[in-house]
Protein backbone atom coordinates (compact mmCIF):
# COMPACT_ATOMS: atom_id res chain seq x y z
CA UNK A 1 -12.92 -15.13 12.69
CA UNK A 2 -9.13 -14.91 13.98
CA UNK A 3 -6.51 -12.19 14.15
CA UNK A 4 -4.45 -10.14 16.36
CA UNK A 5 -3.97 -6.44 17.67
CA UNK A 6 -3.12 -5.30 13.86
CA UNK A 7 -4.82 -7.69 11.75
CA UNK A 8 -8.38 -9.85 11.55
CA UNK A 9 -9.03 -12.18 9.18
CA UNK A 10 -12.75 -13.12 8.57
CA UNK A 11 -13.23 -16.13 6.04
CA UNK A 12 -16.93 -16.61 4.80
CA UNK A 13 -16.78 -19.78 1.68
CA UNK A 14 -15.21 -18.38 -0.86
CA UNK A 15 -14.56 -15.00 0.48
CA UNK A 16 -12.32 -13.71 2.51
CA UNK A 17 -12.16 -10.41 4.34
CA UNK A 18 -8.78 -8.90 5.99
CA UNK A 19 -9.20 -5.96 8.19
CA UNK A 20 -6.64 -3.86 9.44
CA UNK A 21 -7.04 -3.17 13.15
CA UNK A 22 -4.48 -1.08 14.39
CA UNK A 23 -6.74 1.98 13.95
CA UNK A 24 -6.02 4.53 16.96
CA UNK A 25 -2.40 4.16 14.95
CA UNK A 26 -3.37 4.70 11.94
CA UNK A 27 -2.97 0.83 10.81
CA UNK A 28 0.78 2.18 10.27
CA UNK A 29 3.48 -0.45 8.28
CA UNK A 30 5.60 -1.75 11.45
CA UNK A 31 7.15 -5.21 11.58
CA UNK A 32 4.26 -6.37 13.92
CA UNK A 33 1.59 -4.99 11.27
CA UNK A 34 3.76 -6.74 8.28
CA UNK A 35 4.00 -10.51 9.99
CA UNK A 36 0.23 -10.63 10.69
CA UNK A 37 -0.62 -9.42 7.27
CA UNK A 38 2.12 -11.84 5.88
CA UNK A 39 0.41 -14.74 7.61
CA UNK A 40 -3.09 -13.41 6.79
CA UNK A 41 -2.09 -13.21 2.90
CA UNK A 42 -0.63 -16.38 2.53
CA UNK A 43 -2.91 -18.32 4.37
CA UNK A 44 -5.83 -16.65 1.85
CA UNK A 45 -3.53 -17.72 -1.09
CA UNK A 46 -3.57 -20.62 -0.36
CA UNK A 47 -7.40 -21.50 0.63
CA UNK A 48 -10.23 -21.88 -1.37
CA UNK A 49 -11.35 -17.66 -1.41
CA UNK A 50 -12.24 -16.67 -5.06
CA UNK A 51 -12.15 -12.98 -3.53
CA UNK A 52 -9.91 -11.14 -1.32
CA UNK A 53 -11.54 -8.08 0.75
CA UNK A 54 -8.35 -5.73 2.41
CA UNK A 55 -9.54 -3.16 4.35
CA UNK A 56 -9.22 -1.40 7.34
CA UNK A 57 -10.72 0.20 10.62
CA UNK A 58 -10.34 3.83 11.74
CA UNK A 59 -10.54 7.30 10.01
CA UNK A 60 -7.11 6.11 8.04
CA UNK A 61 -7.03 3.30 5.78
CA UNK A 62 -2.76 3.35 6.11
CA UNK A 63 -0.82 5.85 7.51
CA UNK A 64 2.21 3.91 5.68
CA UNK A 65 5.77 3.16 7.05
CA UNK A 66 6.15 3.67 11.07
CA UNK A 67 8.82 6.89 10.70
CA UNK A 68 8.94 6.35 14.19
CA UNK A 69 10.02 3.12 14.87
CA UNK A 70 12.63 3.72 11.84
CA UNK A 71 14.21 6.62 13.80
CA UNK A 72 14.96 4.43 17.32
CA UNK A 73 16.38 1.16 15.06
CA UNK A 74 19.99 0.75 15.52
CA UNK A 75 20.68 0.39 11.78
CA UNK A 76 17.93 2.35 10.10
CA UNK A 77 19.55 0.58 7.01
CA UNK A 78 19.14 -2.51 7.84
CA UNK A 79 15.71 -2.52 9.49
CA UNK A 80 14.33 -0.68 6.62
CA UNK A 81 15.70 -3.14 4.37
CA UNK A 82 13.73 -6.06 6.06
CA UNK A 83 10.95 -4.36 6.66
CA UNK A 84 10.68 -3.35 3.18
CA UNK A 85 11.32 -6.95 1.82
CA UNK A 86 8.76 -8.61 4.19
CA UNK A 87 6.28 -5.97 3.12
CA UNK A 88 7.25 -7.17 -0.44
CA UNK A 89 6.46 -10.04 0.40
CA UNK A 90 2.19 -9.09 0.72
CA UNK A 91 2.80 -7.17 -2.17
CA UNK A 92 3.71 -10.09 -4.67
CA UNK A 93 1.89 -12.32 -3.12
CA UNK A 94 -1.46 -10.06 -3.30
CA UNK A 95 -0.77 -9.28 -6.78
CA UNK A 96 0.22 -13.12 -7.69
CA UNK A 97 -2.35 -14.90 -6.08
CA UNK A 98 -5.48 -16.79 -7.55
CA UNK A 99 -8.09 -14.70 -6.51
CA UNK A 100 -9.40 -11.22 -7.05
CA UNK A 101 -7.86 -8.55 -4.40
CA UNK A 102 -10.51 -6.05 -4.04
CA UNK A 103 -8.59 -3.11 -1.36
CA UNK A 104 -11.35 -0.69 0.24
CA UNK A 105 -9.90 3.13 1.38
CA UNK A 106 -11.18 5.13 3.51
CA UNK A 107 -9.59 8.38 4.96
CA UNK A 108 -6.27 8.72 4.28
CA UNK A 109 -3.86 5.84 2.58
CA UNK A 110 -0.45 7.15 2.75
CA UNK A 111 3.63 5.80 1.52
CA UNK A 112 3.26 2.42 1.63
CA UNK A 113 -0.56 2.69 2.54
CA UNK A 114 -0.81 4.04 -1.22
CA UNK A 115 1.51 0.65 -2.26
CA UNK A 116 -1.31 -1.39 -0.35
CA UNK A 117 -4.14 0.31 -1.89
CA UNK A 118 -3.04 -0.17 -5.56
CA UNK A 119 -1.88 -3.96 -4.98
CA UNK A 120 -5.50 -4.46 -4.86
CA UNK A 121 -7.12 -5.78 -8.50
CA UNK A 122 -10.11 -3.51 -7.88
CA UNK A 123 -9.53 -0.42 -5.83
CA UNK A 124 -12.67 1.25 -4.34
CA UNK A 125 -12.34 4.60 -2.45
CA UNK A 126 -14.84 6.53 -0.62
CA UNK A 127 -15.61 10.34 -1.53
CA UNK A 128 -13.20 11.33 1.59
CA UNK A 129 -10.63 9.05 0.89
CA UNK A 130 -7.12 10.62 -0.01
CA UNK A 131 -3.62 9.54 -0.54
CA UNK A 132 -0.30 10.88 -0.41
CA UNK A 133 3.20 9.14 -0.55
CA UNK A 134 5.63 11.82 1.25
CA UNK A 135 9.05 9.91 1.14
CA UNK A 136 11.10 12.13 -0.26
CA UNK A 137 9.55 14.95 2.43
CA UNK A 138 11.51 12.29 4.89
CA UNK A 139 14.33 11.85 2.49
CA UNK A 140 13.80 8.52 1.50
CA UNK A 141 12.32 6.98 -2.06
CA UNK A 142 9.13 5.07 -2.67
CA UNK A 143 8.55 1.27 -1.55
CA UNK A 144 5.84 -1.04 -1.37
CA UNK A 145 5.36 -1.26 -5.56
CA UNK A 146 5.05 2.49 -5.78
CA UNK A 147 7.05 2.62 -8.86
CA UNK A 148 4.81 0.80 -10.51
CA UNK A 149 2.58 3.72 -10.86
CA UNK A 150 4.06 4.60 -13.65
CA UNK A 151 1.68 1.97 -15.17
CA UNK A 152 -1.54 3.10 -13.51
CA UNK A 153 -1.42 7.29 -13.90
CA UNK A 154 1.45 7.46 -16.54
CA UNK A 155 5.52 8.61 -15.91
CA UNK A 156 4.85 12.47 -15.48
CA UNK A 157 1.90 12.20 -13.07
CA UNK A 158 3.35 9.38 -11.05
CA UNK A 159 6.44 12.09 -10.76
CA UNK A 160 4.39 15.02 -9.44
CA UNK A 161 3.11 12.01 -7.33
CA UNK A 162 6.40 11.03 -5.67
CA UNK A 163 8.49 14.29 -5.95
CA UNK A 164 5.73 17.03 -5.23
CA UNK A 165 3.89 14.90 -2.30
CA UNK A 166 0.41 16.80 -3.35
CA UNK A 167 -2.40 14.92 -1.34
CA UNK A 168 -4.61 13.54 -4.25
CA UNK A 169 -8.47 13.47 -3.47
CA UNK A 170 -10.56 10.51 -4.42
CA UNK A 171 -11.90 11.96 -7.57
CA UNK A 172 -8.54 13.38 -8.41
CA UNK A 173 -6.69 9.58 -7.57
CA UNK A 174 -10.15 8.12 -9.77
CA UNK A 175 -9.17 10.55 -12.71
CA UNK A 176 -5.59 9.52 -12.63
CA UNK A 177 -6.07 6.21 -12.58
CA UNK A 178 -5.24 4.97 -9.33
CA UNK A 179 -8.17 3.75 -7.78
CA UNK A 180 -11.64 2.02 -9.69
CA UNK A 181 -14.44 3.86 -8.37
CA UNK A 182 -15.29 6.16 -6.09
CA UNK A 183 -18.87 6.34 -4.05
CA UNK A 184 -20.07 8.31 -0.99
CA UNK A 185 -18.89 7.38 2.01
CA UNK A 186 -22.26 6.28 3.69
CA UNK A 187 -22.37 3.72 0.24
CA UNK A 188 -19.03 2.17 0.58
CA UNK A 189 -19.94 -0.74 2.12
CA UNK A 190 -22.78 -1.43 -0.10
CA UNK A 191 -20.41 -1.13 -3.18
CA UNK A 192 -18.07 -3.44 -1.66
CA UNK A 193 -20.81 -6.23 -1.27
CA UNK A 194 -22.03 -5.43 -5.09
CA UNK A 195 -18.60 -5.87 -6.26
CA UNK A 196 -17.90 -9.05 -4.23
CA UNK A 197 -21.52 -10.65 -5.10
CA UNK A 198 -20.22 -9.73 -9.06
CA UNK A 199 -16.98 -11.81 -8.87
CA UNK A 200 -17.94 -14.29 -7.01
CA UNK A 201 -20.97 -15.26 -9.68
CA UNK A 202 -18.40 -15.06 -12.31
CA UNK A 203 -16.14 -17.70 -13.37
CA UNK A 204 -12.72 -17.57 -11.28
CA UNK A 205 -10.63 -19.60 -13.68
CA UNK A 206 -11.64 -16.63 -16.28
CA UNK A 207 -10.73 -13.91 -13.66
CA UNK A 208 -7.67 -14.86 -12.30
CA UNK A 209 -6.53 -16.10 -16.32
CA UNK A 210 -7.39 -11.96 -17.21
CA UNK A 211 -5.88 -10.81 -13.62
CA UNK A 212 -2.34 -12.38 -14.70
CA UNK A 213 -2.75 -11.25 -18.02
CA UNK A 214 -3.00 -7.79 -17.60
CA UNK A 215 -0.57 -7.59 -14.53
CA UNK A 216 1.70 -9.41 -16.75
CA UNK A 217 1.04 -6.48 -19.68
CA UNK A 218 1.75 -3.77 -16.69
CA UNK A 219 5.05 -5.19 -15.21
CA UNK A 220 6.95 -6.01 -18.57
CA UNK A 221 10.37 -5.73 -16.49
CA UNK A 222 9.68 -8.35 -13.83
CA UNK A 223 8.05 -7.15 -10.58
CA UNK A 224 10.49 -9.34 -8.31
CA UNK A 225 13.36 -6.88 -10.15
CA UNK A 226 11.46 -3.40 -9.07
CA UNK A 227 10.45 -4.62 -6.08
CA UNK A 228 14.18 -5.39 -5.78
CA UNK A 229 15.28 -2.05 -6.78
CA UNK A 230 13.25 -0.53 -4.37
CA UNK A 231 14.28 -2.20 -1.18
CA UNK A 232 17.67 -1.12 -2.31
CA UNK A 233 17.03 2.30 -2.78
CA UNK A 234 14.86 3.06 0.33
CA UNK A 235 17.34 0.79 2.56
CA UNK A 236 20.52 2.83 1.35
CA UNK A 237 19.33 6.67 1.81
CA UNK A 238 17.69 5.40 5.66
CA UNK A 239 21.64 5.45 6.42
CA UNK A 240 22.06 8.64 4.73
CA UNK A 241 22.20 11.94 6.01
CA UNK A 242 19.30 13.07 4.42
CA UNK A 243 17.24 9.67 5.58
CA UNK A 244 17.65 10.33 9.13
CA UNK A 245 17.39 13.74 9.08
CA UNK A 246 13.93 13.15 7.29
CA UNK A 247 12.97 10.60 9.70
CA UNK A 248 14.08 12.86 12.81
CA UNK A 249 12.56 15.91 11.42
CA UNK A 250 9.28 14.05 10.57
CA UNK A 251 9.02 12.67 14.55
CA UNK A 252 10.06 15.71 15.79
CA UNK A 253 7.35 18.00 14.00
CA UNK A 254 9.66 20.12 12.59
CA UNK A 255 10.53 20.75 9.00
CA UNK A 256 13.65 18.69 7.40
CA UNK A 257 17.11 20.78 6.59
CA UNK A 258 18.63 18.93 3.48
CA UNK A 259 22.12 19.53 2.52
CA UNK A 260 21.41 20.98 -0.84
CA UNK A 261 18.31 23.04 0.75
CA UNK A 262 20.88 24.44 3.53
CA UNK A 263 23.04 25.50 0.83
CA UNK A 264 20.29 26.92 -1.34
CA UNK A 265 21.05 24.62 -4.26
């Protein structure tokens, strides 16, 4: 077993486990967060694991971006740029790679804790699991692949999704299409195992041929261009007016004052 204060990694043959570890955080999306989960990723892409197990510690599974640390940077621009591009980074990789991604939420996955839960190939949530993506509450748009849920719960839903911010229950995120199953909490880990001990007597050159062709089918326009597109977009309005003011509202506890909302547009 090896890690570090955010991430463990826990290879067992042709398995391997990643556990996010930051949980009296929240296992939030900071830079330290996104270099040991870089290094995890990678190094499990390029092993001998047939599966891939991301989960995570704590009553949150991901509480998503850290608004905090985005409200002290000197260029919220800029930092939200590269932290966006490194987390694209995991994202690609964990959608890319030859081996089955099965991602395991508990509690609440939220902005780019969402993004993390749907890279997976199989996404299992427990009964109290929920997820929210609440950018545009701080002024900023989606990252992390969140577009791409479009493909998963369809263009209206995904939407209501990203506009509205409702938080989606399990059963409610299983109906729509975002996440593969849902069991009681007290039988999540026994899912997980049955779901590993599946794949893993299955033939991996058959899963990871179907796992490329059916990301392939759900990505028709290239998902190095809307990963691209989304770095862009999230790094431009965190050096807007309405980014900061977001972000500062959002640490502050109190609610945002938009432009068009202070002039009642």
């Amino acid at each position: 077993m090896t890690g570090t204060s955010r991430v463990r990694v826990q290879v067992d043959g042709r398995l391997t486990r990643i556990t996010l570890c930051a949980a009296s955080r929240g296992n939030p999306v900071d830079p330290q967060m996104v270099s040991a989960l870089a290094r995890a990723v990678s190094a499990a892409k390029t092993s001998e694991a047939a599966v891939l197990v991301l989960e995570a510690e704590g009553r949150m599974f991901c509480v998503g971006g850290d608004v905090a640390g985005f409200a002290v940077a000197d260029d919220p621009s800029l930092h939200v740029e590269r932290l966006a591009t490194d987390f694209h980074e995991i994202i690609t990789t964990l959608m890319r790679m030859p081996a089955i991604v099965v991602t395991v939420v508990q509690g609440m996955a939220a902005g780019a804790g969402v993004s993390l839960a749907a890279a997976g190939d199989v996404v299992l949530a427990a009964r109290s699991a929920s997820f929210v993506l609440a950018y545009t509450k701080v002024g900023l748009s989606p990252d992390g692949g969140a577009s791409l849920l479009v493909q998963s719960v369809g263009l209206h839903r995904a939407l209501h999704f990203a506009l509205l911010n409702p938080v989606m229950a399990a059963d409610a995120a299983y109906e729509a299409g975002l996440v593969s199953r849902v069991v009681d909490d007290d039988h999540l880990d026994a899912a997980v195992a049955d779901v590993v001990e599946a794949l893993l007597s299955g033939s991996r050159e058959a899963q990871v041929a179907t796992k490329r062709l059916l990301r392939a089918q759900a990505v028709r326009d290239g998902l190095d261009a809307a990963l691209a597109a989304e770095t862009a977009s999230i790094a431009r309005l965190a050096g807007t007016f309405d980014g900061r003011e977001g972000v500062d509202a959002f640490v502050k506890k109190r609610p945002p004052v938009f432009p068009s909302s202070a002039d009642g547009a």
